[in-house]
N, C-alpha and C. Protein backbone atom coordinates (compact mmCIF):
# COMPACT_ATOMS: atom_id res chain seq x y z
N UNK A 1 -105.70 -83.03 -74.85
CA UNK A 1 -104.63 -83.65 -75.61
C UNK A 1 -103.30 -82.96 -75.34
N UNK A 2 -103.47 -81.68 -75.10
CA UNK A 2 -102.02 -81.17 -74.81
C UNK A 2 -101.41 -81.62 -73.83
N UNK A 3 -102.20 -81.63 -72.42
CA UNK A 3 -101.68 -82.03 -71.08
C UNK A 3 -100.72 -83.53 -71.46
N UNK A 4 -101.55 -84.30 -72.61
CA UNK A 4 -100.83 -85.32 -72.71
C UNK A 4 -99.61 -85.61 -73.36
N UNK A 5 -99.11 -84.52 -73.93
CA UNK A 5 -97.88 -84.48 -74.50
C UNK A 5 -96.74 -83.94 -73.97
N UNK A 6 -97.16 -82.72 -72.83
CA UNK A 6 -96.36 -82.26 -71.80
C UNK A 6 -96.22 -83.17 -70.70
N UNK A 7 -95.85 -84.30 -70.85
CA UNK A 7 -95.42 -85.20 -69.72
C UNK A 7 -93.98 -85.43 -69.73
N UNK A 8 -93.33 -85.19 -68.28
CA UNK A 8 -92.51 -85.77 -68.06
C UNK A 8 -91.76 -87.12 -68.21
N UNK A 9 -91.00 -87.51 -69.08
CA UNK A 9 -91.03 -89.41 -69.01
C UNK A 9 -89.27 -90.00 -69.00
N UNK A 10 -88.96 -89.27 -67.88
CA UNK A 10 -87.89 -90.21 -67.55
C UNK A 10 -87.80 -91.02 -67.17
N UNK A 11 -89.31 -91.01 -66.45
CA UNK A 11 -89.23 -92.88 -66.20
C UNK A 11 -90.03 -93.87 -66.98
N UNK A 12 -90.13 -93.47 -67.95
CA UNK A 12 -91.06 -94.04 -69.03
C UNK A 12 -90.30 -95.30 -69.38
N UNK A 13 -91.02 -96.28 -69.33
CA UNK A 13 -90.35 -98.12 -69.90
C UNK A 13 -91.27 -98.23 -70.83
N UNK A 14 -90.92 -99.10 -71.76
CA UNK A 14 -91.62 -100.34 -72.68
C UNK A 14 -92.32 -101.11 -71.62
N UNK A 15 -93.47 -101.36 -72.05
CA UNK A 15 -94.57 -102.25 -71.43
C UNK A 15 -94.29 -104.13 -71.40
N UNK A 16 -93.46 -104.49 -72.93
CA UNK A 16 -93.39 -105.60 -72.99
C UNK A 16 -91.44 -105.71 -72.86
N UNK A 17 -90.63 -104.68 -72.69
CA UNK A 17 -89.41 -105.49 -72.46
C UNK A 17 -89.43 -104.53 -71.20
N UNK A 18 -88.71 -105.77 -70.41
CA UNK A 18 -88.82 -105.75 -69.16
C UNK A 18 -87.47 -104.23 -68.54
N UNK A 19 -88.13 -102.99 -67.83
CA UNK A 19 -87.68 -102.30 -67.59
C UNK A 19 -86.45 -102.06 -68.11
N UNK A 20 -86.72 -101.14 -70.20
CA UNK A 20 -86.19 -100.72 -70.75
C UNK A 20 -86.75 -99.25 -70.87
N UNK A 21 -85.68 -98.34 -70.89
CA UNK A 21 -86.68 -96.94 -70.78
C UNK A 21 -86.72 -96.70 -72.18
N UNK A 22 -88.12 -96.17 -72.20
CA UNK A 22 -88.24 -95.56 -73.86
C UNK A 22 -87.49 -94.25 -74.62
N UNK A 23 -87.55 -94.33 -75.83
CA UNK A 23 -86.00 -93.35 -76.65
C UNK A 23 -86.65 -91.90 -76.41
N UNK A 24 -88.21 -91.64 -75.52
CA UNK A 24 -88.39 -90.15 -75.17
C UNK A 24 -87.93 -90.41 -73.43
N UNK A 25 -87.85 -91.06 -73.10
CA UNK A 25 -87.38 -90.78 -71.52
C UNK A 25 -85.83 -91.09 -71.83
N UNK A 26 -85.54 -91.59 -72.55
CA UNK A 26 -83.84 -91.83 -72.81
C UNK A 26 -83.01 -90.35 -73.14
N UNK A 27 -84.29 -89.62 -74.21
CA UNK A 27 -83.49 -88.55 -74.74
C UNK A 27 -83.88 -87.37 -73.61
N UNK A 28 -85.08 -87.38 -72.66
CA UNK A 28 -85.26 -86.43 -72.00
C UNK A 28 -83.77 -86.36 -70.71
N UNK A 29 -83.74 -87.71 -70.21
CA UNK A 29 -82.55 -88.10 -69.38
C UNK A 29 -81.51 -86.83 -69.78
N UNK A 30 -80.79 -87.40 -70.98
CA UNK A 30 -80.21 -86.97 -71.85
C UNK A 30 -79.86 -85.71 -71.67
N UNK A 31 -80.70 -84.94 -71.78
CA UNK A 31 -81.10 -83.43 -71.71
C UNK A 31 -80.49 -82.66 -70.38
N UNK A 32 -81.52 -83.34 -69.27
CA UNK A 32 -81.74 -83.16 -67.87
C UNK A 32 -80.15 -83.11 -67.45
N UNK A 33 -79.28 -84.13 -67.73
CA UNK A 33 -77.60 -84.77 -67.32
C UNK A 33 -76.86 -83.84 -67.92
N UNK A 34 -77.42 -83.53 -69.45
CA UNK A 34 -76.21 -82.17 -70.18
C UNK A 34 -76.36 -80.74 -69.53
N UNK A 35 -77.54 -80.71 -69.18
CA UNK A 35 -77.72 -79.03 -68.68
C UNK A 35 -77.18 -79.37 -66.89
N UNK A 36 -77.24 -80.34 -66.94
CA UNK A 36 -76.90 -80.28 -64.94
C UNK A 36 -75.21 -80.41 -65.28
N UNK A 37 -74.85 -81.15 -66.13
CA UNK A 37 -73.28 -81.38 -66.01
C UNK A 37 -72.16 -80.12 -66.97
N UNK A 38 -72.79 -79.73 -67.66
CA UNK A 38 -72.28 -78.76 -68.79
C UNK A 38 -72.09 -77.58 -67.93
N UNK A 39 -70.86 -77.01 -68.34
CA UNK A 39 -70.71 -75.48 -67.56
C UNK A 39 -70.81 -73.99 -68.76
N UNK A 40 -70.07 -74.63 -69.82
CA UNK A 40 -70.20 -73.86 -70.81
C UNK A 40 -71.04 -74.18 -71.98
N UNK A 41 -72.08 -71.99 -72.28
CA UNK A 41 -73.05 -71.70 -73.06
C UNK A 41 -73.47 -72.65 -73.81
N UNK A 42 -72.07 -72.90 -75.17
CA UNK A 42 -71.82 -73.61 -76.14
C UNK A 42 -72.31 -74.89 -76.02
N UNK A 43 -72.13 -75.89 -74.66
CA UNK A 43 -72.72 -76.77 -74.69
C UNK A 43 -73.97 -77.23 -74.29
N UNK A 44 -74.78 -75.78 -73.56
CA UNK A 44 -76.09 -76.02 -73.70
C UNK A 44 -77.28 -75.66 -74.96
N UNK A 45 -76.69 -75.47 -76.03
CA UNK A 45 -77.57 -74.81 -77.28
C UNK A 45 -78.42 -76.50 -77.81
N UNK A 46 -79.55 -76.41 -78.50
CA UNK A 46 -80.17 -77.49 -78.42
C UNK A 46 -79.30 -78.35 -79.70
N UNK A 47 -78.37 -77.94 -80.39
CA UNK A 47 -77.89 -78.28 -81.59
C UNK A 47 -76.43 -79.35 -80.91
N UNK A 48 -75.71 -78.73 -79.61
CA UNK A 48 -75.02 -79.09 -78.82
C UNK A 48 -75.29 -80.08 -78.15
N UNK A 49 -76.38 -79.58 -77.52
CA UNK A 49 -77.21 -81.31 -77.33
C UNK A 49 -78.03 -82.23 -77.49
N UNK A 50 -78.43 -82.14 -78.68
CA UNK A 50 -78.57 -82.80 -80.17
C UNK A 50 -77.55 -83.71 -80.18
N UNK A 51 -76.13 -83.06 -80.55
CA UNK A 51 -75.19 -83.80 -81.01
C UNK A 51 -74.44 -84.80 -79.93
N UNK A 52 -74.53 -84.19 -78.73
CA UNK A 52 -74.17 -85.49 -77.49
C UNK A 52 -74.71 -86.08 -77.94
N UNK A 53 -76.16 -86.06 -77.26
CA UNK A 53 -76.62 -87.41 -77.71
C UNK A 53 -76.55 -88.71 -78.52
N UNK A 54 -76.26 -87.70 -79.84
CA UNK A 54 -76.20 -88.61 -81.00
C UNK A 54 -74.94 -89.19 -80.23
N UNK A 55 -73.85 -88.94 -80.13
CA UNK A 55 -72.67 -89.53 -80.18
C UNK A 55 -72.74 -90.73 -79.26
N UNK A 56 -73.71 -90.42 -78.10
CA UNK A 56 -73.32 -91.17 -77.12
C UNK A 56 -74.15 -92.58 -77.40
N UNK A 57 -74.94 -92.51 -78.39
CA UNK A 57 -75.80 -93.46 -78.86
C UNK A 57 -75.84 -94.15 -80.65
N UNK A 58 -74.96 -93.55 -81.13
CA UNK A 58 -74.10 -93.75 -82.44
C UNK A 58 -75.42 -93.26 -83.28
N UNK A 59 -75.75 -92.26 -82.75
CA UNK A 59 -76.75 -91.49 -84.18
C UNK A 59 -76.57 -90.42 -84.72
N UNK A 60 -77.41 -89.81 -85.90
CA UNK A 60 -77.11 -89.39 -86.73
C UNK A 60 -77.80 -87.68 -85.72
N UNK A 61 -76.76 -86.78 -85.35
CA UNK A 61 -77.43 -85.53 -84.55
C UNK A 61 -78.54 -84.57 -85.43
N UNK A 62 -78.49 -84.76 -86.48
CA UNK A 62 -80.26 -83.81 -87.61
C UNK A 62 -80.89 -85.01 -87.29
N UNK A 63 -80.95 -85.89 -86.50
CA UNK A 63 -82.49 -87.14 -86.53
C UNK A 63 -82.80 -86.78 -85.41
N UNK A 64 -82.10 -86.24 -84.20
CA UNK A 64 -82.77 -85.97 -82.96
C UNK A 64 -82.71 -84.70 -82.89
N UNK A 65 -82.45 -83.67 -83.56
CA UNK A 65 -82.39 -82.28 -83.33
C UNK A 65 -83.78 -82.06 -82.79
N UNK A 66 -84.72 -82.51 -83.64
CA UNK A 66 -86.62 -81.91 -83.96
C UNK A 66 -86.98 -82.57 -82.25
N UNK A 67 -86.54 -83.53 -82.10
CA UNK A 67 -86.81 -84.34 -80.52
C UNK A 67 -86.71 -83.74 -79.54
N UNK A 68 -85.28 -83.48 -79.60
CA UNK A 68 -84.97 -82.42 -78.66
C UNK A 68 -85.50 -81.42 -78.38
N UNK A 69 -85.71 -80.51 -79.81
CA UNK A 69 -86.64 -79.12 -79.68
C UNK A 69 -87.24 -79.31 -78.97
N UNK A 70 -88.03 -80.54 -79.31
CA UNK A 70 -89.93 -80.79 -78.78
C UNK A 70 -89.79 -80.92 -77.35
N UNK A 71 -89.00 -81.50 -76.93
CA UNK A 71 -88.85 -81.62 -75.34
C UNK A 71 -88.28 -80.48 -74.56
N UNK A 72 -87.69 -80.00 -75.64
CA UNK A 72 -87.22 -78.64 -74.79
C UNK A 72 -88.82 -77.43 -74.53
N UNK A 73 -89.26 -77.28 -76.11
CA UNK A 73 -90.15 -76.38 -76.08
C UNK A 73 -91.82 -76.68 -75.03
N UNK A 74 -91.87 -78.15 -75.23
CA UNK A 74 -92.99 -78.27 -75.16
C UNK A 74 -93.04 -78.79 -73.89
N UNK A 75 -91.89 -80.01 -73.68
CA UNK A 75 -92.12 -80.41 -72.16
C UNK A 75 -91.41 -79.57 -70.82
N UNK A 76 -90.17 -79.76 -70.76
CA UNK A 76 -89.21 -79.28 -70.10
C UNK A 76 -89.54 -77.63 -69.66
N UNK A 77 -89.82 -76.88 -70.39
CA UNK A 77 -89.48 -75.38 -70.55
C UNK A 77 -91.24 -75.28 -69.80
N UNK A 78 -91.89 -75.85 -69.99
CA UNK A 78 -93.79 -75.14 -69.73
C UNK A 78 -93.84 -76.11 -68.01
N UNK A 79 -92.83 -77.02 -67.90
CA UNK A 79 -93.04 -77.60 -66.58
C UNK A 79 -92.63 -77.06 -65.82
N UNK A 80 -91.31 -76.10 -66.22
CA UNK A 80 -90.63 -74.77 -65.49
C UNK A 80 -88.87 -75.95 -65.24
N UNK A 81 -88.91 -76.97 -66.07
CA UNK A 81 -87.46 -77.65 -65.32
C UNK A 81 -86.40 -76.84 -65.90
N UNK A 82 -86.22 -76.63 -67.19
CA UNK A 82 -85.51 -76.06 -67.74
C UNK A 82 -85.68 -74.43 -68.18
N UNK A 83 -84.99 -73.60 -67.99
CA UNK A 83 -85.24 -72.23 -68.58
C UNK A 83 -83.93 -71.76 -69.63
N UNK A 84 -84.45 -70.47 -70.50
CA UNK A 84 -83.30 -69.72 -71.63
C UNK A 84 -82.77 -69.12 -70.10
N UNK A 85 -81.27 -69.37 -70.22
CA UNK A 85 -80.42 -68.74 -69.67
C UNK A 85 -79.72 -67.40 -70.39
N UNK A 86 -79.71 -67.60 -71.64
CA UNK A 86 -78.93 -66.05 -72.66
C UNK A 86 -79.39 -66.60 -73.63
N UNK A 87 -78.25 -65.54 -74.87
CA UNK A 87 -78.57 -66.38 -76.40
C UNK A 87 -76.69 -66.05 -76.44
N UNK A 88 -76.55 -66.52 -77.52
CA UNK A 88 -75.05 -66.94 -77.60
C UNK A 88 -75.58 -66.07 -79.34
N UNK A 89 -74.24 -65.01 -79.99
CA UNK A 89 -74.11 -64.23 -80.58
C UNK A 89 -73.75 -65.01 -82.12
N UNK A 90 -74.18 -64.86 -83.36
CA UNK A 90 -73.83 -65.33 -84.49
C UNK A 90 -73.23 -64.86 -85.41
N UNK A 91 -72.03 -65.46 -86.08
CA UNK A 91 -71.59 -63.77 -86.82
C UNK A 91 -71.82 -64.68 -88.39
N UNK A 92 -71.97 -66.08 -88.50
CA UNK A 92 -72.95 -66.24 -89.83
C UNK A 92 -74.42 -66.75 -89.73
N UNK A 93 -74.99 -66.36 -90.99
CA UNK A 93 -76.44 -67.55 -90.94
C UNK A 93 -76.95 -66.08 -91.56
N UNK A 94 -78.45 -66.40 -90.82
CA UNK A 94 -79.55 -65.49 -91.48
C UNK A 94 -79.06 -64.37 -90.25
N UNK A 95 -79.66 -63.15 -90.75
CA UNK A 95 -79.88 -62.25 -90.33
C UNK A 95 -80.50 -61.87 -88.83
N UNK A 96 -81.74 -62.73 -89.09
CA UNK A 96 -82.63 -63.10 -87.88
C UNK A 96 -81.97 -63.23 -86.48
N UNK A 97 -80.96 -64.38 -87.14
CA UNK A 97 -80.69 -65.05 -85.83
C UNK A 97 -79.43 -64.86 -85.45
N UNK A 98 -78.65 -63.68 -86.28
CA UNK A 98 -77.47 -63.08 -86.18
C UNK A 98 -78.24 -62.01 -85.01
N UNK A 99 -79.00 -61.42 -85.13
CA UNK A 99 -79.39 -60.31 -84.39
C UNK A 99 -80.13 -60.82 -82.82
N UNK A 100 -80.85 -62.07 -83.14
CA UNK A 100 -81.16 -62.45 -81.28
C UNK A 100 -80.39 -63.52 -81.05
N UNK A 101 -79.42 -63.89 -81.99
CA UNK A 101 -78.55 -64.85 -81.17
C UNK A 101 -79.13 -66.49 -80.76
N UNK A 102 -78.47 -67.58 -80.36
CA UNK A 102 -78.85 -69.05 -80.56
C UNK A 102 -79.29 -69.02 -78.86
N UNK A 103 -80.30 -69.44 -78.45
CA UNK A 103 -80.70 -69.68 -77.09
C UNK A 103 -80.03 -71.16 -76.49
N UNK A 104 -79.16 -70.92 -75.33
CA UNK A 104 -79.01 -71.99 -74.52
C UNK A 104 -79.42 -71.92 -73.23
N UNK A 105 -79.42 -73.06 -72.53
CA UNK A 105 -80.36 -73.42 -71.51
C UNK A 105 -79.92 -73.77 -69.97
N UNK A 106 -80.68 -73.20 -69.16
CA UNK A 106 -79.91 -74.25 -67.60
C UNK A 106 -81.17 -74.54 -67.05
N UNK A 107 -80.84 -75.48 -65.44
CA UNK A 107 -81.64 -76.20 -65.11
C UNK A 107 -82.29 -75.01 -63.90
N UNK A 108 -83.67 -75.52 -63.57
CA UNK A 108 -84.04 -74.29 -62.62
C UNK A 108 -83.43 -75.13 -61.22
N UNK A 109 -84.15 -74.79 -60.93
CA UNK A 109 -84.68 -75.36 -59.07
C UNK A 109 -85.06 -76.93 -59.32
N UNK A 110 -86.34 -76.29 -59.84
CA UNK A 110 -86.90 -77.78 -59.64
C UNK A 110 -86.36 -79.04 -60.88
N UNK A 111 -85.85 -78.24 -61.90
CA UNK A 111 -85.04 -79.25 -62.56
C UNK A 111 -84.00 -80.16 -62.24
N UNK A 112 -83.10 -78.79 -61.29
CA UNK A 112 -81.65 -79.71 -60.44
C UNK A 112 -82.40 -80.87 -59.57
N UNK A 113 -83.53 -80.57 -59.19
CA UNK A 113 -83.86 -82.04 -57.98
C UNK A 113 -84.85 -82.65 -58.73
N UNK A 114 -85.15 -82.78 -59.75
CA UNK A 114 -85.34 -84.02 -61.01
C UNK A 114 -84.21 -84.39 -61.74
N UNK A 115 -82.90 -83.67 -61.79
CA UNK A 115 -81.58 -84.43 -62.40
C UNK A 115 -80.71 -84.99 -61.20
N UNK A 116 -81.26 -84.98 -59.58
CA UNK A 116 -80.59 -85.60 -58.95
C UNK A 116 -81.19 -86.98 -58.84
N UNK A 117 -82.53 -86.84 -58.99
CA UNK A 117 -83.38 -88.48 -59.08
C UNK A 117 -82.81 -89.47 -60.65
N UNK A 118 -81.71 -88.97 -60.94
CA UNK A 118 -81.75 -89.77 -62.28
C UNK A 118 -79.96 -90.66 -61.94
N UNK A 119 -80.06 -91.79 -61.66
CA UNK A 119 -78.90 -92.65 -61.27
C UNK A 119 -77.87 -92.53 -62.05
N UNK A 120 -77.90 -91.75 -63.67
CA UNK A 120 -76.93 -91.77 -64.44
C UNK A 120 -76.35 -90.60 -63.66
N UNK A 121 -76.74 -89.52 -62.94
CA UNK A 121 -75.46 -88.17 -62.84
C UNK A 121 -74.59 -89.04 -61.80
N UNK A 122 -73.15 -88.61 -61.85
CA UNK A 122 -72.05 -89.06 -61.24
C UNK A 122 -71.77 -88.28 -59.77
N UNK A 123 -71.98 -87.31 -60.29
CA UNK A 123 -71.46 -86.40 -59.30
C UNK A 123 -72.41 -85.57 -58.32
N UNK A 124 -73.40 -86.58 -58.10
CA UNK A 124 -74.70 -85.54 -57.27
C UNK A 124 -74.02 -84.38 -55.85
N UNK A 125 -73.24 -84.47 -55.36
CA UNK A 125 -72.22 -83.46 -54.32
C UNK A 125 -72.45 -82.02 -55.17
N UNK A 126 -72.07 -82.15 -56.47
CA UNK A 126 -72.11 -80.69 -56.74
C UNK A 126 -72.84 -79.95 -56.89
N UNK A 127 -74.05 -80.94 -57.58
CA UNK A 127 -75.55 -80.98 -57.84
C UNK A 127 -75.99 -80.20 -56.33
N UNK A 128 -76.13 -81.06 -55.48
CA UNK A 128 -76.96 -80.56 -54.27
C UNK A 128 -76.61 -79.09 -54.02
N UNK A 129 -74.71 -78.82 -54.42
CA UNK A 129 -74.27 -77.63 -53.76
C UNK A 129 -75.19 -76.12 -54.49
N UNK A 130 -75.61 -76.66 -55.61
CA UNK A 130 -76.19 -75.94 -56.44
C UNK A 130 -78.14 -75.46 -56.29
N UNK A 131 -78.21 -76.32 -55.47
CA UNK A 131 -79.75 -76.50 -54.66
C UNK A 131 -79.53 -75.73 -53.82
């Protein structure tokens, strides 16, 4: 059962409408395009891109936060596409997380040449330069 939840699904469609991708390959997309296109920390923290998302899809960013996690923790991060690049420093909140700081993310190797297979990045030239 686990293997089956660690799947990749950017190319995941609906079965009955005709090549629509589903809202976990929509939000994984999502993901894959912010960490390949984003230069700064700030905008790779999962709360950061959480909130793209939402915007770019008129939702509410605490409804996809938990989504995101899940794809970060469970799919993305154990397939090796995505890795913690640092943690970014807190000077409010709990204690906890004042002291290890908010984890943001970049793409590995094999992530950059799964975010060049995705027709939404614009700018694949820079992409490759980065391969």
């Amino acid at each position: 059962m686990k293997s089956d939840s660690s799947k990749l699904a950017i190319f995941d469609t609906f079965k009955t409408k005709n090549q629509e991708l589903t809202g976990e390959a929509t939000r994984q997309r999502a993901i894959i395009i912010a960490l390949a296109t984003q230069e700064s920390p700030t905008e790779k923290t999962r709360t950061a891109l959480s909130q793209r998302i939402a915007d770019k899809n008129g939702l509410v960013w605490k409804n996809l936060y938990s989504g995101v996690f899940r794809d970060l923790d469970e799919i993305l991060i154990p397939l090796k596409l995505v890795e913690e690049e640092g943690r970014l420093p807190l000077r409010r909140g709990p204690k906890a997380l004042q002291e290890k700081g908010i984890p943001y993310y970049k793409l590995t190797q094999s992530g950059v040449l799964v975010a060049l297979s995705i027709k939404e990045i614009k700018d694949r030239h820079t992409l490759l330069d980065k391969f």
